[in-house]
Protein backbone atom coordinates (compact mmCIF):
# COMPACT_ATOMS: atom_id res chain seq x y z
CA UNK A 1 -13.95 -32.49 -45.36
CA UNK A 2 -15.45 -32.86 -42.21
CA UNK A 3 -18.41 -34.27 -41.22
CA UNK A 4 -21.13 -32.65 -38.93
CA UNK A 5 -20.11 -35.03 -36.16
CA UNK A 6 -17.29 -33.24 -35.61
CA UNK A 7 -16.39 -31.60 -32.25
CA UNK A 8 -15.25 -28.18 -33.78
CA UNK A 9 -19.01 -28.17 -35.58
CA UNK A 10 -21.09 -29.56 -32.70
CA UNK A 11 -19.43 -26.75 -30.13
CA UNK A 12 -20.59 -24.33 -32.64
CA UNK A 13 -16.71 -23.47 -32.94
CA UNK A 14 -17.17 -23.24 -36.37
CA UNK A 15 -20.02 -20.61 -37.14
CA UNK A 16 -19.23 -18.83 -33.59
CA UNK A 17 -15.94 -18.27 -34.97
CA UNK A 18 -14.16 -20.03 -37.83
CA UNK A 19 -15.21 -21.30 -40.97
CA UNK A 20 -15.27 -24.71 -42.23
CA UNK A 21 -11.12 -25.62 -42.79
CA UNK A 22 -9.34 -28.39 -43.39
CA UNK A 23 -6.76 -28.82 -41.12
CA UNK A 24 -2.91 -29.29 -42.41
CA UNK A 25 -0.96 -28.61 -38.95
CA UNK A 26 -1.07 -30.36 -35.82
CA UNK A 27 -1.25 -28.38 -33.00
CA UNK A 28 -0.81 -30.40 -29.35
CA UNK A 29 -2.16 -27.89 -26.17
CA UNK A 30 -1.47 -29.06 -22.72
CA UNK A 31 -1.87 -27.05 -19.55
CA UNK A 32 0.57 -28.48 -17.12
CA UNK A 33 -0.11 -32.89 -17.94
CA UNK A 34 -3.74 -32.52 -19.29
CA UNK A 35 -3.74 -32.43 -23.32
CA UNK A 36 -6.46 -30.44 -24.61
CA UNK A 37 -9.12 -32.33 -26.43
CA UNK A 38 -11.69 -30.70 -28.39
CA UNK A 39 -14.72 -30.15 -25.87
CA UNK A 40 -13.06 -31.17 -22.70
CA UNK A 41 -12.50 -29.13 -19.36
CA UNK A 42 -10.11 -27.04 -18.08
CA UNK A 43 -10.33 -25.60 -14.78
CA UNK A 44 -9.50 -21.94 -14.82
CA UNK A 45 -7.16 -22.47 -11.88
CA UNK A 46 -5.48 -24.98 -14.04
CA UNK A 47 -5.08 -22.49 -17.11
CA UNK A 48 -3.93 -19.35 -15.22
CA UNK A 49 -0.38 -19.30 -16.92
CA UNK A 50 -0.28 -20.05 -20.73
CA UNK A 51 -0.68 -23.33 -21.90
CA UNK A 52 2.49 -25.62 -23.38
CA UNK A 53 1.99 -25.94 -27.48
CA UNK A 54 3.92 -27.64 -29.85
CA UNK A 55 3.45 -27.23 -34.07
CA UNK A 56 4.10 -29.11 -36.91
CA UNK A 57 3.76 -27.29 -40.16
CA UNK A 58 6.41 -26.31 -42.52
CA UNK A 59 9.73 -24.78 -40.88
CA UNK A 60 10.11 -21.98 -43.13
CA UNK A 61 6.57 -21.04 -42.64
CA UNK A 62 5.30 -18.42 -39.97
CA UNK A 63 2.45 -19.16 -38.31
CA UNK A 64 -0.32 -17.10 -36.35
CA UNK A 65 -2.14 -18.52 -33.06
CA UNK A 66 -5.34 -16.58 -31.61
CA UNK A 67 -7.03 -17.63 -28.02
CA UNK A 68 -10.31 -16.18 -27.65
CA UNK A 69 -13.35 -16.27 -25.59
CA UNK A 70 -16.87 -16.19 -28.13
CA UNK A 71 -18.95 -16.67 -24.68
CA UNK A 72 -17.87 -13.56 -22.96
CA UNK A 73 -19.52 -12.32 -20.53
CA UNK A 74 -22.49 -15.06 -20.85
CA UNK A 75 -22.80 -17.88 -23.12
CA UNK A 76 -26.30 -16.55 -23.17
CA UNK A 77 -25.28 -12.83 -23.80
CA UNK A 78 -22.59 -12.91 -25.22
CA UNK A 79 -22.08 -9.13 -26.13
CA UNK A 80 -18.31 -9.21 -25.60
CA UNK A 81 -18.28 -11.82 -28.63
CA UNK A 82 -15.14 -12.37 -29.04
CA UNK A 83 -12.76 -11.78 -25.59
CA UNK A 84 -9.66 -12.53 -26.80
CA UNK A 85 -6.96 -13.76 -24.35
CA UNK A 86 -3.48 -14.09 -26.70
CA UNK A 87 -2.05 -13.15 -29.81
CA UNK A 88 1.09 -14.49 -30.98
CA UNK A 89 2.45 -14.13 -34.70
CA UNK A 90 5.53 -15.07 -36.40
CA UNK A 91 5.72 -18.60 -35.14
CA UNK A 92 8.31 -20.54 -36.86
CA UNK A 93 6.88 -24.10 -38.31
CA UNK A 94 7.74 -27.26 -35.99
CA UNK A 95 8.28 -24.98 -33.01
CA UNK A 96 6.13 -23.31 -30.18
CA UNK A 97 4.27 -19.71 -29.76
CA UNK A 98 7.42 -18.35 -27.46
CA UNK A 99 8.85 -18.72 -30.60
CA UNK A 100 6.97 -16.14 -31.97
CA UNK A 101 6.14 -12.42 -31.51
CA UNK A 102 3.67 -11.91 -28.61
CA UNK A 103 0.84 -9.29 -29.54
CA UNK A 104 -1.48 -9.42 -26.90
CA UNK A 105 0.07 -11.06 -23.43
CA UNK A 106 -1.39 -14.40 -22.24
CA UNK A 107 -4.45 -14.04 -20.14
CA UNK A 108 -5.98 -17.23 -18.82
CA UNK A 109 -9.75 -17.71 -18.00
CA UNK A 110 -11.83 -15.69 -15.78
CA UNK A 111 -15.27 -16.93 -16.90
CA UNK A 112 -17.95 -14.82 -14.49
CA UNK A 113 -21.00 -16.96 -15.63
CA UNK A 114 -21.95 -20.56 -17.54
CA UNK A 115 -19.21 -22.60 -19.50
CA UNK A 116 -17.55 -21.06 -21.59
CA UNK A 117 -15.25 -21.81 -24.76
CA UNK A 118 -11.72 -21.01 -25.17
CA UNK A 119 -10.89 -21.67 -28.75
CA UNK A 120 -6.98 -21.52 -30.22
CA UNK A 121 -6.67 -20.74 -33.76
CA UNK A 122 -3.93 -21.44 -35.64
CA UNK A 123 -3.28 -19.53 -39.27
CA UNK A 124 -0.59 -19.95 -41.93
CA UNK A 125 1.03 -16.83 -42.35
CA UNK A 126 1.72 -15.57 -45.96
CA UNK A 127 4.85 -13.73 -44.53
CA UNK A 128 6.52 -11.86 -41.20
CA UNK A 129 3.76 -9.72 -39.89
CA UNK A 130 5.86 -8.84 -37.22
CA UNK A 131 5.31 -6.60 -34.22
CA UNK A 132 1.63 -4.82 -34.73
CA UNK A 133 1.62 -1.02 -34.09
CA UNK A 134 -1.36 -1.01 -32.61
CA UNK A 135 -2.25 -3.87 -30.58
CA UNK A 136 -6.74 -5.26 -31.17
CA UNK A 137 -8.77 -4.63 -28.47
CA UNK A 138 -9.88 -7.54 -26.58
CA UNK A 139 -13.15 -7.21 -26.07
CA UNK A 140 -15.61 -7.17 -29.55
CA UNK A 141 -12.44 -9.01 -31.17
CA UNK A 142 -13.47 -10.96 -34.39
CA UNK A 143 -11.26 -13.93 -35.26
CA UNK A 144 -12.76 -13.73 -38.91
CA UNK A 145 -12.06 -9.97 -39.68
CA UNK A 146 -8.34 -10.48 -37.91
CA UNK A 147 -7.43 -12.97 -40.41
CA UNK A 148 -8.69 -11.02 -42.97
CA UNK A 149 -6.78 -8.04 -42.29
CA UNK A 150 -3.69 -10.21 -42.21
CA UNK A 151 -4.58 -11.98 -44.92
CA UNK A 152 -4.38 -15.18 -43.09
CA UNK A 153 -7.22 -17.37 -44.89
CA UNK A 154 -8.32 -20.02 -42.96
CA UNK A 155 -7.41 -21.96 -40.07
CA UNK A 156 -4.90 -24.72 -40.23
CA UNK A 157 -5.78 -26.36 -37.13
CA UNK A 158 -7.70 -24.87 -33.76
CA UNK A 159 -8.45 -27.00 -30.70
CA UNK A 160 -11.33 -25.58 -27.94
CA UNK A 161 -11.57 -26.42 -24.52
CA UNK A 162 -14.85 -25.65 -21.80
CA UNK A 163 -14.36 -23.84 -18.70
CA UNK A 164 -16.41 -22.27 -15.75
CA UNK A 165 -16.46 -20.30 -12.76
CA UNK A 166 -14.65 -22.55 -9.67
CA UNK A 167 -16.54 -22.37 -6.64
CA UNK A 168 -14.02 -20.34 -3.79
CA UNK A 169 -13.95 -23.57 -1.61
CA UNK A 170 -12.68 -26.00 -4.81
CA UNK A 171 -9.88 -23.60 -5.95
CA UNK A 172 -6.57 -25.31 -6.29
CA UNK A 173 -3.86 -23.37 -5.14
């Protein structure tokens, strides 16, 4: 179980977004040679194309990963709660979301105000969901109620990273 020193709890990741899990995958996030830690930052012009992620997990299992945004467009209004910024479903076990079946394209992030949270979740599928035919909205998205209605349960593993606005003159390019 884990303890209320843990990163996922103290960035209100869990509450905001997930429940309390025990994680059973390992799920490794880089965006280009930085490995994403739980609470560290990533500078938007560092996550504009979709981050590198490699699984573990059973290889006849399917897997579901969710990037989303609980901050959006403040941390201190957050009336967008959740922005979500990729879907992918169907990943095979041991492999990596292109993999999978893309649901909602990669979008990397454009935080307008404060520091804000981009959480990956990843769920154990029960079976193929396949391609969706009609695709969530990505604004008001609810990590909780997707996984309900896909009868995901609860996360097997979920990493979150910090990032805010770049000022114009420190923009890499």
């Amino acid at each position: 179980m884990m303890s209320s020193a843990d990163p996922l709890v103290v960035g209100r990741v869990i509450g905001d977004v997930i429940d309390m899990f025990n994680p059973s995958v390992s799920m490794s996030v880089y965006y280009g040679p930085k490995h994403v830690t739980n609470g560290c930052d990533i500078k938007p012009s560092i996550a504009i194309n979709q981050p590198r992620i490699t699984l573990t997990g059973n290889r006849t299992s399917l897997y579901t990963l969710v990037m989303t945004d609980p901050d959006a467009p403040s941390p201190s209004e957050p009336s967008l709660r959740e922005f979500v910024h990729w879907v992918v479903v169907d990943i095979p076990g041991g492999t990596n979301p292109k993999r999978g079946h893309e649901i909602l394209s990669y979008i990397g992030p454009k935080p307008p105000v404060g520091i804000h949270r981009f959480i990956l979740v990843l769920f154990e599928q029960k079976g193929p969901i396949g391609l969706l035919e009609q695709a969530p909205n990505r604004v008001n998205f609810n990590t909780r109620y997707f996984a309900n209605q896909w009868n995901l349960g609860l996360p097997v593993a979920t990493v979150y990273f910090n990032s805010q606005r770049e000022p114009l003159t420190k923009r890499r390019t």
